[in-house]
PDB file of N, CA and C in Angstrom:
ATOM      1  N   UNK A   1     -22.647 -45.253 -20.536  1.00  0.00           N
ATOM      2  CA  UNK A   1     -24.029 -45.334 -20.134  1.00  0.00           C
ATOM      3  C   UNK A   1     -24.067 -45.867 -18.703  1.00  0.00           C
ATOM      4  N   UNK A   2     -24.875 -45.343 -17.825  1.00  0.00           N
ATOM      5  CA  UNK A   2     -24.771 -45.531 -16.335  1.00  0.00           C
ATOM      6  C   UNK A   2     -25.838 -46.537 -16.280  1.00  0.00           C
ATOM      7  N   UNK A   3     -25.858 -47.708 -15.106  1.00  0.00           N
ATOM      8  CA  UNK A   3     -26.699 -48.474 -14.687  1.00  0.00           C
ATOM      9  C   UNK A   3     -26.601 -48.789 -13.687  1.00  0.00           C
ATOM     10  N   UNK A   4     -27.991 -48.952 -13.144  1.00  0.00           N
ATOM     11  CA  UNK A   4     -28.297 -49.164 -11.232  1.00  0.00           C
ATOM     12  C   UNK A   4     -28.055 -50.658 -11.774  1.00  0.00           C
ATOM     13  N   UNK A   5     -27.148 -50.784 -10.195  1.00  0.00           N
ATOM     14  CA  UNK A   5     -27.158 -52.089 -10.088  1.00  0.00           C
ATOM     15  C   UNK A   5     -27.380 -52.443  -8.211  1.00  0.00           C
ATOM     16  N   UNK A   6     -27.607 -53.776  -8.027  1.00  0.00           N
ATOM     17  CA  UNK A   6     -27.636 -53.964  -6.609  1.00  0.00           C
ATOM     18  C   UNK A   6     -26.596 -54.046  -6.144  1.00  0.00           C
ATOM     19  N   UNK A   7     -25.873 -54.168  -5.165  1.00  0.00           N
ATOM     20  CA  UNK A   7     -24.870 -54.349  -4.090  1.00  0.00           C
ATOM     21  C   UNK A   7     -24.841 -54.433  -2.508  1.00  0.00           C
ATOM     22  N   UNK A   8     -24.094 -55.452  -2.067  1.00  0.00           N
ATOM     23  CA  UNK A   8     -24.181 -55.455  -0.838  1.00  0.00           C
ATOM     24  C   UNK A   8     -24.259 -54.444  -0.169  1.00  0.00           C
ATOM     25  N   UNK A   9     -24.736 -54.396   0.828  1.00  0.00           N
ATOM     26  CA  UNK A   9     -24.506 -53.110   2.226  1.00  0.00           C
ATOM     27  C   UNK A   9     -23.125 -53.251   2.274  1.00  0.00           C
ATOM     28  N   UNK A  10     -22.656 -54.507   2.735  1.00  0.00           N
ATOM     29  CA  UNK A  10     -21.351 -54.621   3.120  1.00  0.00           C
ATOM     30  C   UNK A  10     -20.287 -53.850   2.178  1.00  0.00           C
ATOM     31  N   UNK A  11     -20.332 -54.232   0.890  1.00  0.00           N
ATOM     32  CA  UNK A  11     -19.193 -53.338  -0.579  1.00  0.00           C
ATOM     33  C   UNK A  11     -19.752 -52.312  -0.185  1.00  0.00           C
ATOM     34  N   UNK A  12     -20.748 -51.494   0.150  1.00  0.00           N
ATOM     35  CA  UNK A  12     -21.087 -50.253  -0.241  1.00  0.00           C
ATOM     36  C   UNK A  12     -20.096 -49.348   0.874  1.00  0.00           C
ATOM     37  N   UNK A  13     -20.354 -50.333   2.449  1.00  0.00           N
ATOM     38  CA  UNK A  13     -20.068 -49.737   3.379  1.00  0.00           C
ATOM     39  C   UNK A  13     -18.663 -49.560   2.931  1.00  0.00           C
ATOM     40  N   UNK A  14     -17.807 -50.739   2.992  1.00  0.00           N
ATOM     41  CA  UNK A  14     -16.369 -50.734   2.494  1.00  0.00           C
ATOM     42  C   UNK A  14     -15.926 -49.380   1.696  1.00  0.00           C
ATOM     43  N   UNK A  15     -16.709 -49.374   0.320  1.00  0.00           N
ATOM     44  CA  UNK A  15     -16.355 -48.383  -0.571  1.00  0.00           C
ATOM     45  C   UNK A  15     -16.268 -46.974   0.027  1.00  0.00           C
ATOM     46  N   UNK A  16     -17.683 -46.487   1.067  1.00  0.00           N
ATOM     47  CA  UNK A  16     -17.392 -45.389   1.558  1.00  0.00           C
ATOM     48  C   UNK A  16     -16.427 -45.130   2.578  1.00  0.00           C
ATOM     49  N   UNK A  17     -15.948 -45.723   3.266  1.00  0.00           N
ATOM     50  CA  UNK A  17     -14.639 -46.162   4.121  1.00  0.00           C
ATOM     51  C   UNK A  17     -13.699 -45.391   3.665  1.00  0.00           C
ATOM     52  N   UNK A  18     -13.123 -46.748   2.452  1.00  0.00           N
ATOM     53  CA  UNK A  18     -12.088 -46.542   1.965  1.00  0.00           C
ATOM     54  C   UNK A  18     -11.901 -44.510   0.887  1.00  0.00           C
ATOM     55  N   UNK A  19     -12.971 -44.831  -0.115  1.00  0.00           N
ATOM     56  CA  UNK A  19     -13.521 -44.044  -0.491  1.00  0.00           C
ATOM     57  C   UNK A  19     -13.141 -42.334  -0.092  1.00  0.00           C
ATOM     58  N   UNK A  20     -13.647 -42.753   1.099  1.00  0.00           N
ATOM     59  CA  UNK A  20     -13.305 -41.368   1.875  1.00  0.00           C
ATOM     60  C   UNK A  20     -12.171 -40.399   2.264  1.00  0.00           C
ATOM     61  N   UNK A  21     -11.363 -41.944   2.627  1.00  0.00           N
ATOM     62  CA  UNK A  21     -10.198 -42.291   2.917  1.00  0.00           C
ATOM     63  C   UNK A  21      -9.126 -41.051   1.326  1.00  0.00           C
ATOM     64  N   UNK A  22      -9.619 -41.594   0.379  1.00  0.00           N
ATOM     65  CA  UNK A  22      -8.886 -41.137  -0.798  1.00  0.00           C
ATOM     66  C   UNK A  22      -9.569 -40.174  -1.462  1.00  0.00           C
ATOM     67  N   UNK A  23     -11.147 -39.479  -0.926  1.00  0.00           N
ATOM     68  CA  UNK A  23     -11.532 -38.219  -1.251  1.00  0.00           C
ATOM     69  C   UNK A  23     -12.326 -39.202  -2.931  1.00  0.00           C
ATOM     70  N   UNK A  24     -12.542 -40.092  -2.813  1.00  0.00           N
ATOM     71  CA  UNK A  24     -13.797 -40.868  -3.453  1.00  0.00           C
ATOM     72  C   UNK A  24     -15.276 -40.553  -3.101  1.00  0.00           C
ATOM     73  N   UNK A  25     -15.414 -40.903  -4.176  1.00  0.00           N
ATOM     74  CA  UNK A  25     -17.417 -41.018  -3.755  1.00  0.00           C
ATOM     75  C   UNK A  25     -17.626 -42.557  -3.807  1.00  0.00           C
ATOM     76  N   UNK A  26     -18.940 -43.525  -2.851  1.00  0.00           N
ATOM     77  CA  UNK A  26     -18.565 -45.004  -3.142  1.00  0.00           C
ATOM     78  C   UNK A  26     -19.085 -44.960  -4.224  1.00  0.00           C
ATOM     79  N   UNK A  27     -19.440 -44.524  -5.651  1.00  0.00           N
ATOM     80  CA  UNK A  27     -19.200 -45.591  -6.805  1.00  0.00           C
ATOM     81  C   UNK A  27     -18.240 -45.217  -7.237  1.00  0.00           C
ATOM     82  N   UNK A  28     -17.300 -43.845  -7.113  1.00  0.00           N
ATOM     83  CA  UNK A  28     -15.925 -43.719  -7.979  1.00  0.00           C
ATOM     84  C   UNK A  28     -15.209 -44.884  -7.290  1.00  0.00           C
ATOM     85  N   UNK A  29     -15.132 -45.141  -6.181  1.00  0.00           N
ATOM     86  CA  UNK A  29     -14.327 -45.874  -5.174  1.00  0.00           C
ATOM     87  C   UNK A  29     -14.766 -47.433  -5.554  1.00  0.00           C
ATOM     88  N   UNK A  30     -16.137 -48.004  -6.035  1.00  0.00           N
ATOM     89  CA  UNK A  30     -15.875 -49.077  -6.354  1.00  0.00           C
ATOM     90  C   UNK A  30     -15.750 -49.252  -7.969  1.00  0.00           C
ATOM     91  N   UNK A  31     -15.794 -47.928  -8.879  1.00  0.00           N
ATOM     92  CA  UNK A  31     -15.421 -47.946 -10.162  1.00  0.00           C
ATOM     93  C   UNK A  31     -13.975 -48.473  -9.575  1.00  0.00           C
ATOM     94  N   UNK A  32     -12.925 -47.615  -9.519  1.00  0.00           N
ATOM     95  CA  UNK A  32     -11.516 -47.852  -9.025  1.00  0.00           C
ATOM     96  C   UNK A  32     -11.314 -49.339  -8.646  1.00  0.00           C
ATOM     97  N   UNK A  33     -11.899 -49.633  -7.623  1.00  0.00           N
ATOM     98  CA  UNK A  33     -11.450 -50.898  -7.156  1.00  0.00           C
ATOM     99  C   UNK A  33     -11.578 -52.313  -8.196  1.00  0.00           C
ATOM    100  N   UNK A  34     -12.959 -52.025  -9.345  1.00  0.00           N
ATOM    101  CA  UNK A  34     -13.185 -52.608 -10.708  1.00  0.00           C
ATOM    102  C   UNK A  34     -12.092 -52.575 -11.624  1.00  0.00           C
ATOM    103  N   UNK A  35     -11.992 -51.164 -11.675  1.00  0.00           N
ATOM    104  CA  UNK A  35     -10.736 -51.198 -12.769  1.00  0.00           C
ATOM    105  C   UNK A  35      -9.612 -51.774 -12.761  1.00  0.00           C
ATOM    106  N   UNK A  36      -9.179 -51.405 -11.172  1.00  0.00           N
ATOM    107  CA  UNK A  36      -7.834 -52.313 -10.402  1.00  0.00           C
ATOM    108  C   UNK A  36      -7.734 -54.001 -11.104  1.00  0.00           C
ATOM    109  N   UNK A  37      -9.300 -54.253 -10.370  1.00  0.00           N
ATOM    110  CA  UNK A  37      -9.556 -56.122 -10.334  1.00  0.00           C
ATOM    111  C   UNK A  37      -9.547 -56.294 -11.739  1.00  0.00           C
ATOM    112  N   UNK A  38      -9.791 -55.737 -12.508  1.00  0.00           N
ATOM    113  CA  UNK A  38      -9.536 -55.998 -14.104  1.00  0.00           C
ATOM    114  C   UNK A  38      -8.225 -56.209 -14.532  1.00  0.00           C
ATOM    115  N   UNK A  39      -7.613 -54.682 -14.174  1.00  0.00           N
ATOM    116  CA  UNK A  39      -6.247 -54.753 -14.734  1.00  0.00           C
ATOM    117  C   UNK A  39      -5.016 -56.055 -14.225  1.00  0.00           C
ATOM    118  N   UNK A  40      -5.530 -56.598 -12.698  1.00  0.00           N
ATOM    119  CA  UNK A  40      -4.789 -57.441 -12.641  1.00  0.00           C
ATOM    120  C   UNK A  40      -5.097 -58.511 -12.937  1.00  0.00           C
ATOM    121  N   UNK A  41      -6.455 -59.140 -12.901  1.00  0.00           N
ATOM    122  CA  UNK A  41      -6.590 -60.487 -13.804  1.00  0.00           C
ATOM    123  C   UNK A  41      -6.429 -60.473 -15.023  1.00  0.00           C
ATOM    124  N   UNK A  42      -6.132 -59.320 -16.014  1.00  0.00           N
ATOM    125  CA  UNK A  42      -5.666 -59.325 -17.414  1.00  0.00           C
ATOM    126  C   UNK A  42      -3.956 -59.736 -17.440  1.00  0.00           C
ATOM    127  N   UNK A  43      -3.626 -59.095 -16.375  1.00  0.00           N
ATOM    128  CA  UNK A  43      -2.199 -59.197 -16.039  1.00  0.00           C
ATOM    129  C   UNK A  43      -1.483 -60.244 -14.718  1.00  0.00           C
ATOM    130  N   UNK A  44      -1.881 -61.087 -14.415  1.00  0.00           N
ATOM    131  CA  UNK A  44      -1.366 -61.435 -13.169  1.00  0.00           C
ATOM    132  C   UNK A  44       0.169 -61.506 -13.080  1.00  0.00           C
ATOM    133  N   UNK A  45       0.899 -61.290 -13.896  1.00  0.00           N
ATOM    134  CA  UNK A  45       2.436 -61.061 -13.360  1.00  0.00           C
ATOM    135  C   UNK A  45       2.714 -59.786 -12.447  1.00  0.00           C
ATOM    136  N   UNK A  46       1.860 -58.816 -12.919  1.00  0.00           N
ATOM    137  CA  UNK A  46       2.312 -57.497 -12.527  1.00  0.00           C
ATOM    138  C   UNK A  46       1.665 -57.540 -10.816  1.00  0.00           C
ATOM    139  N   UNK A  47       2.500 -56.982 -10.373  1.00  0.00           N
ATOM    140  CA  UNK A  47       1.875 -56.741  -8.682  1.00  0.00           C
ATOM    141  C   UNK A  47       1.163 -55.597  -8.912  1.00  0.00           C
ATOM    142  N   UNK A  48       0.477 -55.378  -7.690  1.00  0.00           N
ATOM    143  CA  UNK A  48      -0.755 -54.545  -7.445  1.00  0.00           C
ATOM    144  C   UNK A  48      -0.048 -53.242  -7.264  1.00  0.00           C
ATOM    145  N   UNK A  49       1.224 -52.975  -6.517  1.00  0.00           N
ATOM    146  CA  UNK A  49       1.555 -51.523  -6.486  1.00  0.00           C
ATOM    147  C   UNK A  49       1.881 -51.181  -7.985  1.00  0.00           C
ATOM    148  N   UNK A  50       2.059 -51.654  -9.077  1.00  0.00           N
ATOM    149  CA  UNK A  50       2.617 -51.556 -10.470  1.00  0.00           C
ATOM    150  C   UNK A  50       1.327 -51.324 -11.082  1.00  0.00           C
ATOM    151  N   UNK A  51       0.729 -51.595 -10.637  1.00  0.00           N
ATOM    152  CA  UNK A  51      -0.657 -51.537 -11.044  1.00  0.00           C
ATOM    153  C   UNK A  51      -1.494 -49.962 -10.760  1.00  0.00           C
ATOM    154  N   UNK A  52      -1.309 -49.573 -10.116  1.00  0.00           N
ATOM    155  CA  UNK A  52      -1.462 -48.615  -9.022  1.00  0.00           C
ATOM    156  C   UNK A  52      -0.788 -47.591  -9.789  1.00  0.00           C
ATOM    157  N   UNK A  53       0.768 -47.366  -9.390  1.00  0.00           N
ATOM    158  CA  UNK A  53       1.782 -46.525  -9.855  1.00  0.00           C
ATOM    159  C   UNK A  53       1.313 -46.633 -11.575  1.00  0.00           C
ATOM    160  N   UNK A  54       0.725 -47.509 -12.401  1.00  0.00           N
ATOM    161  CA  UNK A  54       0.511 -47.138 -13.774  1.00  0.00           C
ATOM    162  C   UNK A  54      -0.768 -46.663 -14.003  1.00  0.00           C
ATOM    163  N   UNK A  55      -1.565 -47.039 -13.135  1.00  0.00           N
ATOM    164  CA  UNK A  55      -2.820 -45.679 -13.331  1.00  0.00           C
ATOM    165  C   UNK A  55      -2.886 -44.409 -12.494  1.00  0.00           C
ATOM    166  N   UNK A  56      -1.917 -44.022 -12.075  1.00  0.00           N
ATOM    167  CA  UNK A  56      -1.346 -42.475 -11.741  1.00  0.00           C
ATOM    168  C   UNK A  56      -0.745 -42.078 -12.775  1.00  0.00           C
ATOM    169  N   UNK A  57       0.075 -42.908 -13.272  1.00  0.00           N
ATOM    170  CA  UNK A  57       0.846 -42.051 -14.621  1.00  0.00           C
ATOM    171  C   UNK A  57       0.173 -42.297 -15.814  1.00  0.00           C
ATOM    172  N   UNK A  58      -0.761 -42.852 -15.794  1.00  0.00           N
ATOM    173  CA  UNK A  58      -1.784 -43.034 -17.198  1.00  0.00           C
ATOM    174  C   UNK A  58      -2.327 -41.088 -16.499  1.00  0.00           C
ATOM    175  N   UNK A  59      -2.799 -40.946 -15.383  1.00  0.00           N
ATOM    176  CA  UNK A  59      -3.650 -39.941 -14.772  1.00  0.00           C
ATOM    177  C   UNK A  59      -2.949 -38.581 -15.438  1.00  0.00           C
ATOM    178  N   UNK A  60      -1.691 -38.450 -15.158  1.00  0.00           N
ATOM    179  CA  UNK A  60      -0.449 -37.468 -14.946  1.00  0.00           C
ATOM    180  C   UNK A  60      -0.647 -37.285 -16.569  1.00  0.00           C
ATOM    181  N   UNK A  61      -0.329 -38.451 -17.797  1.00  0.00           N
ATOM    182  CA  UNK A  61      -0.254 -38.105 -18.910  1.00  0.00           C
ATOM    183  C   UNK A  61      -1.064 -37.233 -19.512  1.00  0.00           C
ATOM    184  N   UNK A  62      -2.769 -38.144 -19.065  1.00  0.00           N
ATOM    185  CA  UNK A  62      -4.006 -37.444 -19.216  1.00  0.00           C
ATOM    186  C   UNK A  62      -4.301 -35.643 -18.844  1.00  0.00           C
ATOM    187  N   UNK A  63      -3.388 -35.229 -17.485  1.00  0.00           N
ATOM    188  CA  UNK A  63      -3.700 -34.167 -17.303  1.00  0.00           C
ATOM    189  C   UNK A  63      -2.358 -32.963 -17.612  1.00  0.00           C
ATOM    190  N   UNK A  64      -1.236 -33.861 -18.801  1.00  0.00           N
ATOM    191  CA  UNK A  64      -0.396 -32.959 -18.974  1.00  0.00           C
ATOM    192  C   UNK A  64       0.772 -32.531 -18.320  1.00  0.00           C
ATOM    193  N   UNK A  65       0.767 -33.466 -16.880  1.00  0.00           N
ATOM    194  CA  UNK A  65       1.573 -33.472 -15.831  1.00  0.00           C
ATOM    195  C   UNK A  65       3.430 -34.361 -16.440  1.00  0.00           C
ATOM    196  N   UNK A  66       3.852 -33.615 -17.352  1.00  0.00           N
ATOM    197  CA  UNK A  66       4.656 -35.115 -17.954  1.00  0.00           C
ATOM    198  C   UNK A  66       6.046 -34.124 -18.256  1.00  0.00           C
ATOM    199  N   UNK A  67       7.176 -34.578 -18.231  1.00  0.00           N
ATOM    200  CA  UNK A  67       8.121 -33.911 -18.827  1.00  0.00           C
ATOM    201  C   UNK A  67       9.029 -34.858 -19.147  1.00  0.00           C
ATOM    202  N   UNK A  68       9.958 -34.588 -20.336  1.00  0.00           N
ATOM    203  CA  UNK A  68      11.364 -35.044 -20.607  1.00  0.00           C
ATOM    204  C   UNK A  68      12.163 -36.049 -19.957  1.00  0.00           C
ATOM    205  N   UNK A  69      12.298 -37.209 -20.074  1.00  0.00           N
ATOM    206  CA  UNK A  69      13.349 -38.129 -18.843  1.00  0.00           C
ATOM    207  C   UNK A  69      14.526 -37.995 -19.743  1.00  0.00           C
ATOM    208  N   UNK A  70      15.830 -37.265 -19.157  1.00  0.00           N
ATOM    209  CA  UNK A  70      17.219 -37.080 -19.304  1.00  0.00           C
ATOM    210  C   UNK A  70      18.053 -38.400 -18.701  1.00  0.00           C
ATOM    211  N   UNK A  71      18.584 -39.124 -19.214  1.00  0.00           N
ATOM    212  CA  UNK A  71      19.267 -39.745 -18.972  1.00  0.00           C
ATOM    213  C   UNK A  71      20.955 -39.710 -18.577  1.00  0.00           C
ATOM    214  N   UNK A  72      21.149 -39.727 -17.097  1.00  0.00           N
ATOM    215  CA  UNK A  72      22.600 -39.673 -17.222  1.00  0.00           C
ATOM    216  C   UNK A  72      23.023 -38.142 -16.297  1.00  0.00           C
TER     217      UNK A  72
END
């Protein structure tokens, strides 16, 4: 369920920045940056590129992008 919410000029500006930057729209871009700030205060051991690199391959699974790891 979607809801207006307020936000700075400033986050908004940021979001479209960056946003752009990665072919975002600013609320996908500050959805993303939410999800990020979640996943690492649930986790603070994990660094932020681990963080990152596991919601690409959560992405990859989702779209079927996946094959076999051979070992050796």
């Amino acid at each position: 369920m979607a809801k207006a919410i307020k936000l700075s000029d400033e986050l908004v500006n940021d979001a479209t920045a960056h946003g752009k930057a990665h072919h975002r729209t600013p609320p996908r871009q500050i959805e993303y940056w939410a999800r990020i700030g979640k996943i690492a205060e649930e986790n603070p051991d994990l660094p932020l590129g681990f963080v990152k690199d596991m919601l690409v391959g959560i992405e990859e699974v989702e779209l079927g992008d996946v094959s076999e790891y051979k070992y050796g």
